[in-house]
Protein backbone atom coordinates (compact mmCIF):
# COMPACT_ATOMS: atom_id res chain seq x y z
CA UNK A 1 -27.20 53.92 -56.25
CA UNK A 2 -25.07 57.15 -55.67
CA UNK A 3 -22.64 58.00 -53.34
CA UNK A 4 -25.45 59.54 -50.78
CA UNK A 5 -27.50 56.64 -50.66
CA UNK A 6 -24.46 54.08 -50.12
CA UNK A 7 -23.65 56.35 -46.73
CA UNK A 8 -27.34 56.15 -45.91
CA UNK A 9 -27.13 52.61 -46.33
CA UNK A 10 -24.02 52.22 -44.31
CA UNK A 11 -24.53 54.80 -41.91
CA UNK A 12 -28.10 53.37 -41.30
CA UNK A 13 -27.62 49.80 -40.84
CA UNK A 14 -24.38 50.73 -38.24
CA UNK A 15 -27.00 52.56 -36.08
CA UNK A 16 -29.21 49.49 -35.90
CA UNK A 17 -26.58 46.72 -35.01
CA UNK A 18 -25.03 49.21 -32.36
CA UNK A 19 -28.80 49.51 -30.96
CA UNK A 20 -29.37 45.58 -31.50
CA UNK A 21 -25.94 45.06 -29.78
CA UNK A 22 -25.64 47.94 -27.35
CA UNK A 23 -29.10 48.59 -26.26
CA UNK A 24 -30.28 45.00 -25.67
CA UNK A 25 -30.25 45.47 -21.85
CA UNK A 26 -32.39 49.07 -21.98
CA UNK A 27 -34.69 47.24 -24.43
CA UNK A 28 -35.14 44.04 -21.83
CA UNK A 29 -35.87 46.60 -19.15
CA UNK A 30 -38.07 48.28 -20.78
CA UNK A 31 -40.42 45.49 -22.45
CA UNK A 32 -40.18 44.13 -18.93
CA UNK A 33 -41.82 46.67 -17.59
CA UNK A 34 -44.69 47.33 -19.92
CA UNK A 35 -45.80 43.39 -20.32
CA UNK A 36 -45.54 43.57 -16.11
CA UNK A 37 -48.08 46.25 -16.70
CA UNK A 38 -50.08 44.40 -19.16
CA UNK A 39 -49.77 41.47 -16.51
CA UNK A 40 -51.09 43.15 -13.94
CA UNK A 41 -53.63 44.79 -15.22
CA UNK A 42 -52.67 48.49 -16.30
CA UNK A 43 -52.63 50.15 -19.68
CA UNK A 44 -49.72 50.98 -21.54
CA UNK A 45 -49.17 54.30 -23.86
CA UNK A 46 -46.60 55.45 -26.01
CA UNK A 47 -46.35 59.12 -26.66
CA UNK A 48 -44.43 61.43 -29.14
CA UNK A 49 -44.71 64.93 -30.16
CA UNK A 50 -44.34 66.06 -33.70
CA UNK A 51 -42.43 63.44 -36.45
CA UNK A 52 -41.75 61.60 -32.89
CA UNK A 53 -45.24 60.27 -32.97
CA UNK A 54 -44.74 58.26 -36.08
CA UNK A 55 -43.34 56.04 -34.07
CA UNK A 56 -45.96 55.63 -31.89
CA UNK A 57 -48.22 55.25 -35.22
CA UNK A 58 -46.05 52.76 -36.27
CA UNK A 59 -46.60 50.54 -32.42
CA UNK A 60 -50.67 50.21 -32.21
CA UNK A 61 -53.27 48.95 -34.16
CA UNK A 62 -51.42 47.38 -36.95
CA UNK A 63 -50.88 43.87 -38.38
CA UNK A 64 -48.30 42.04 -35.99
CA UNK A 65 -48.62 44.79 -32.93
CA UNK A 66 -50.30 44.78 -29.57
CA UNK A 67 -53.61 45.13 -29.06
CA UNK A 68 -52.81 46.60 -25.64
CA UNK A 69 -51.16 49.32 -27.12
CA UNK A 70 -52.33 52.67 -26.61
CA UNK A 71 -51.28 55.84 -28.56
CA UNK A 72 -51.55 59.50 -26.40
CA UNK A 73 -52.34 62.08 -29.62
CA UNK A 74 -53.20 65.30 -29.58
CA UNK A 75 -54.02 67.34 -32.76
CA UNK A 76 -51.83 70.57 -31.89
CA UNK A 77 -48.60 68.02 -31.79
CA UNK A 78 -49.50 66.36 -34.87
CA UNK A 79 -47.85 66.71 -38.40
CA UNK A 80 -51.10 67.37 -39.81
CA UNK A 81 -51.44 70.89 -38.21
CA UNK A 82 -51.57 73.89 -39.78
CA UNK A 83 -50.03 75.67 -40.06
CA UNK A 84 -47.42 73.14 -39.54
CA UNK A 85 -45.18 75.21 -37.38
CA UNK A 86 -47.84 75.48 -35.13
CA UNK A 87 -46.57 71.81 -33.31
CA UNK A 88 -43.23 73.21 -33.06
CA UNK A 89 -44.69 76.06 -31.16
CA UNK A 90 -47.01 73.76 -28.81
CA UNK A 91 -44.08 71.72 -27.64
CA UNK A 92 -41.98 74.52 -25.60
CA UNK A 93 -45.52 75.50 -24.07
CA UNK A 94 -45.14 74.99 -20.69
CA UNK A 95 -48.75 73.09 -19.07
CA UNK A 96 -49.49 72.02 -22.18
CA UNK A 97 -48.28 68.55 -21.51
CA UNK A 98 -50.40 68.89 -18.21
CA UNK A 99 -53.70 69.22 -19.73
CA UNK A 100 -52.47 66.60 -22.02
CA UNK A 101 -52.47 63.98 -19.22
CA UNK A 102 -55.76 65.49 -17.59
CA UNK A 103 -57.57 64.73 -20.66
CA UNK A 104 -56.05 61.39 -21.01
CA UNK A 105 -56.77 57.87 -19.28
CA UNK A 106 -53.61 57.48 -17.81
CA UNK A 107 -53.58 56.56 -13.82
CA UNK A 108 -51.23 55.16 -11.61
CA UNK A 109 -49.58 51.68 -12.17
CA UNK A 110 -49.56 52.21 -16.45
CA UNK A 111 -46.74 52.61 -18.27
CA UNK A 112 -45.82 55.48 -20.27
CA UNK A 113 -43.46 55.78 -22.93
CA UNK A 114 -42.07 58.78 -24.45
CA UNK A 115 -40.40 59.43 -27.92
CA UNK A 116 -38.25 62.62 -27.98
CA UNK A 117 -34.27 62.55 -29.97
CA UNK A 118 -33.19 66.32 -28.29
CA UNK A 119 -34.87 65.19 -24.97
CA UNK A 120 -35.03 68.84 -24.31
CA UNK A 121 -38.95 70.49 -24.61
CA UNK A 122 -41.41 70.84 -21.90
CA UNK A 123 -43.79 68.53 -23.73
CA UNK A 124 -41.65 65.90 -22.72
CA UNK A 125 -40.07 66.94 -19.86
CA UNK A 126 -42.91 68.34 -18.25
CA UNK A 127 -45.34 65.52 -19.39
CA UNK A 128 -42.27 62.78 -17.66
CA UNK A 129 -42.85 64.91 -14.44
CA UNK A 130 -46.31 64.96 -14.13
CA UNK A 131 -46.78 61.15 -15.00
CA UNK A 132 -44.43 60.20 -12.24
CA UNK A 133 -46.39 62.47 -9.94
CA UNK A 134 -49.23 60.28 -10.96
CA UNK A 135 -48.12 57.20 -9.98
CA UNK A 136 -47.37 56.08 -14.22
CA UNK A 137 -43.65 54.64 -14.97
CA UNK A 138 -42.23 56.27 -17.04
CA UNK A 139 -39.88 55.33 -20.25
CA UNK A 140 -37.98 57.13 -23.21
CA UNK A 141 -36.65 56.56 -26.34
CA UNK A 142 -33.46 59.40 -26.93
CA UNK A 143 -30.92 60.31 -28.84
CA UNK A 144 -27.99 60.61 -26.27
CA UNK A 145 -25.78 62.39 -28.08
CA UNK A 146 -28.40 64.77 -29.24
CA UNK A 147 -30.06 65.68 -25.74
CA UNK A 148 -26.15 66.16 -24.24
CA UNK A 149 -25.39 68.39 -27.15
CA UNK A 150 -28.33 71.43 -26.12
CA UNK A 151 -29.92 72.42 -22.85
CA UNK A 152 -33.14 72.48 -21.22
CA UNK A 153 -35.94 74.07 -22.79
CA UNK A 154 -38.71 73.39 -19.88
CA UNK A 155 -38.85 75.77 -17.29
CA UNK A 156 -37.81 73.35 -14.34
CA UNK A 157 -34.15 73.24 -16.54
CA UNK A 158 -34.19 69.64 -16.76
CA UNK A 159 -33.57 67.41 -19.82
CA UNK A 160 -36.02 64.22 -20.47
CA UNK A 161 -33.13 61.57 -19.46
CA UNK A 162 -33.09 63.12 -15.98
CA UNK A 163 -36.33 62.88 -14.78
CA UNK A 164 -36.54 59.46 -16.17
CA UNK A 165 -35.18 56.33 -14.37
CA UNK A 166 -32.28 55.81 -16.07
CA UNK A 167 -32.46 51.95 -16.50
CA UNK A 168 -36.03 52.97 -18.81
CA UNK A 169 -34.04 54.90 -21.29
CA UNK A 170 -33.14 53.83 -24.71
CA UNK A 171 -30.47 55.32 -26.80
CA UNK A 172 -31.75 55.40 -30.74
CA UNK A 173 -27.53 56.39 -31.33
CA UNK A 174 -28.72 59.30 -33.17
CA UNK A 175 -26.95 61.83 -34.92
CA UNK A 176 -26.67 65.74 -33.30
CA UNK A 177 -29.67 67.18 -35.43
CA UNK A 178 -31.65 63.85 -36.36
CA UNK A 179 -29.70 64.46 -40.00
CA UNK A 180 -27.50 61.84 -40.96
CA UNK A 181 -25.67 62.34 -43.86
CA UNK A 182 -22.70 65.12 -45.09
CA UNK A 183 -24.16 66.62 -48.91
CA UNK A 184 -21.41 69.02 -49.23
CA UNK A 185 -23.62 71.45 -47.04
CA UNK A 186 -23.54 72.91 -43.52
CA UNK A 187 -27.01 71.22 -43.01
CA UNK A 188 -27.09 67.46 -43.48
CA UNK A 189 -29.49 65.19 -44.91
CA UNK A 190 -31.97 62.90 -43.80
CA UNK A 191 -33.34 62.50 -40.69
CA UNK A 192 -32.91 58.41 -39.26
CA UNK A 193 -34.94 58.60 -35.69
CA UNK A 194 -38.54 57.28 -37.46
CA UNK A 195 -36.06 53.79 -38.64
CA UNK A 196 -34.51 53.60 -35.38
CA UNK A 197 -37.37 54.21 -33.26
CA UNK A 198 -39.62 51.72 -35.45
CA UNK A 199 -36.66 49.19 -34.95
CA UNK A 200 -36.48 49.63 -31.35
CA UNK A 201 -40.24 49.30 -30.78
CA UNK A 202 -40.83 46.14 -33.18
CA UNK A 203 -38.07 44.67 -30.32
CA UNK A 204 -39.80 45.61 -27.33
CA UNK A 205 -43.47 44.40 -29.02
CA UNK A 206 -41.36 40.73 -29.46
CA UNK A 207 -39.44 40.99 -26.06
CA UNK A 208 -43.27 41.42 -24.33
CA UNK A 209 -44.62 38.31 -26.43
CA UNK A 210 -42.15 36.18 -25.36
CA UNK A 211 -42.47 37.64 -21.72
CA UNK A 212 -46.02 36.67 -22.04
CA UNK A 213 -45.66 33.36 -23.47
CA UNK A 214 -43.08 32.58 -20.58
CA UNK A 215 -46.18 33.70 -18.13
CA UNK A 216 -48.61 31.43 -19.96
CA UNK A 217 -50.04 34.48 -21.19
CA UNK A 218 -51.11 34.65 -25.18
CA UNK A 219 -49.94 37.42 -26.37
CA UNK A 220 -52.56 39.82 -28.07
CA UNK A 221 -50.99 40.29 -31.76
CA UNK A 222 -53.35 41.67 -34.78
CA UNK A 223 -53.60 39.91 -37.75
CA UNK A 224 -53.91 41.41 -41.28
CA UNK A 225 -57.31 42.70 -41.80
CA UNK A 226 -56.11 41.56 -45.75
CA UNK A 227 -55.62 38.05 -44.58
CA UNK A 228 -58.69 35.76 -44.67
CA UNK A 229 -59.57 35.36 -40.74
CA UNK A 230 -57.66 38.45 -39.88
CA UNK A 231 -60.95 40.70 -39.19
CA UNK A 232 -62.24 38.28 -36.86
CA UNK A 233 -59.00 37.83 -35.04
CA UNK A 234 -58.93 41.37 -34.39
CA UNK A 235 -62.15 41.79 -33.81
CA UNK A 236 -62.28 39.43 -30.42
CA UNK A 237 -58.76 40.64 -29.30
CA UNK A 238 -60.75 44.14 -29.60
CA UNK A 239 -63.64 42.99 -27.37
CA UNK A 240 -61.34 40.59 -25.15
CA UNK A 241 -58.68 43.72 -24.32
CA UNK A 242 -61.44 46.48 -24.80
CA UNK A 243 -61.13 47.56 -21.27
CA UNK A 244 -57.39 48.24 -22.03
CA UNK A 245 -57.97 49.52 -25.25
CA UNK A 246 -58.41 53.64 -25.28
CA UNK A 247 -58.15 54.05 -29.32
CA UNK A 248 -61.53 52.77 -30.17
């Protein structure tokens, strides 16, 4: 180990126990909401632009996740663009997130929510807008020190967090810039919103089980697809959920 990795380390593992400690209530709200959807029959989405959506890779279809669990994609907004600047480019295009939700299944009563550490492009902003217009609740994972730091970039001048209700907001305690960690530079190193935002959804995707289980509800968690049995677990949660399921 070097001295850069020993900050990451401690740097790191501070911003997890100040979101296990200080985010606990956000995190309650928030899994209360989506398994209350799940519960009562909507569909639940999760939805980042850019290196944002690797979180939402990291909440659906995978071994220990929820079947119910539906990623929003769209190619332009997607790391694997290119060129790759293009995403960047997509996300201050105002109606873009529009035609996003047209083309989705989203309708009133699911739950929607939205990955975005600067809080600040009309991907997010706008798409927030028009979901509540539809009826869809609406929740984010931020950075709040990040989004207070820079201004609007969607035309209406708001910021993600305030077109949000604020009790569906999670802080990721983010650094200004994503970066974490001083190299001597004026530009820091390495970014820490994929770990916090994977840590803060594997806690709402065990806050909903045991929401479930407390509603006599089994909860619908994939199995390996490596384990012996795992395929055919997944395969009837696949059939059982399918008319919740939008990523087959």
């Amino acid at each position: 180990m070097n001295d850069y990795t020993e900050a990451f380390y401690g740097h790191i593992t501070k911003m997890l126990d100040d979101i296990y400690r200080g985010e606990d209530n956000k995190i309650t709200e928030v899994s209360a909401a989506m398994a209350g959807c799940i519960m009562n029959g909507g569909n639940v989405f999760v939805f980042g632009p850019g290196h944002a959506g690797i979180v939402t890779e990291d909440f659906f279809y995978r071994a220990g996740g929820l079947a119910v669990i539906n990623p929003l994609f769209n190619p332009c907004l997607a790391p694997t663009i290119r060129p790759i600047t293009l995403s960047t480019d997509t996300e201050v295009l105002p109606g873009f997130a529009t035609n996003v939700l047209k083309e989705s299944p989203l309708k009133a009563g699911d739950f929607l929510l939205i990955h975005s550490v600067a809080a600040r492009n009309p991907i997010v902003v706008e798409m927030a807008i028009k979901a509540r217009e539809m009826g869809i609740l609406v929740g984010a994972i931020i950075s709040e020190k990040f989004a207070h730091s820079v201004t609007s970039k969607d035309p209406s001048g708001k910021m993600l967090y305030e077109v949000v209700d604020e009790k569906l907001i999670i802080d990721n305690h983010g650094d200004i810039g994503d970066s974490s960690i001083d190299i001597g530079m004026k530009q820091r190193a390495v970014s820490t919103s994929s770990i916090t935002g994977t840590f803060i959804v594997a806690n709402i995707v065990l806050n909903i089980c045991k929401i479930l289980q407390e509603n006599h509800v089994e909860p619908p968690v994939f199995a390996s697809s490596n384990i012996d049995g795992g395929a055919e677990i997944n395969d009837r949660l696949l059939k059982e959920y399918k008319d919740h399921i939008f990523y087959m």
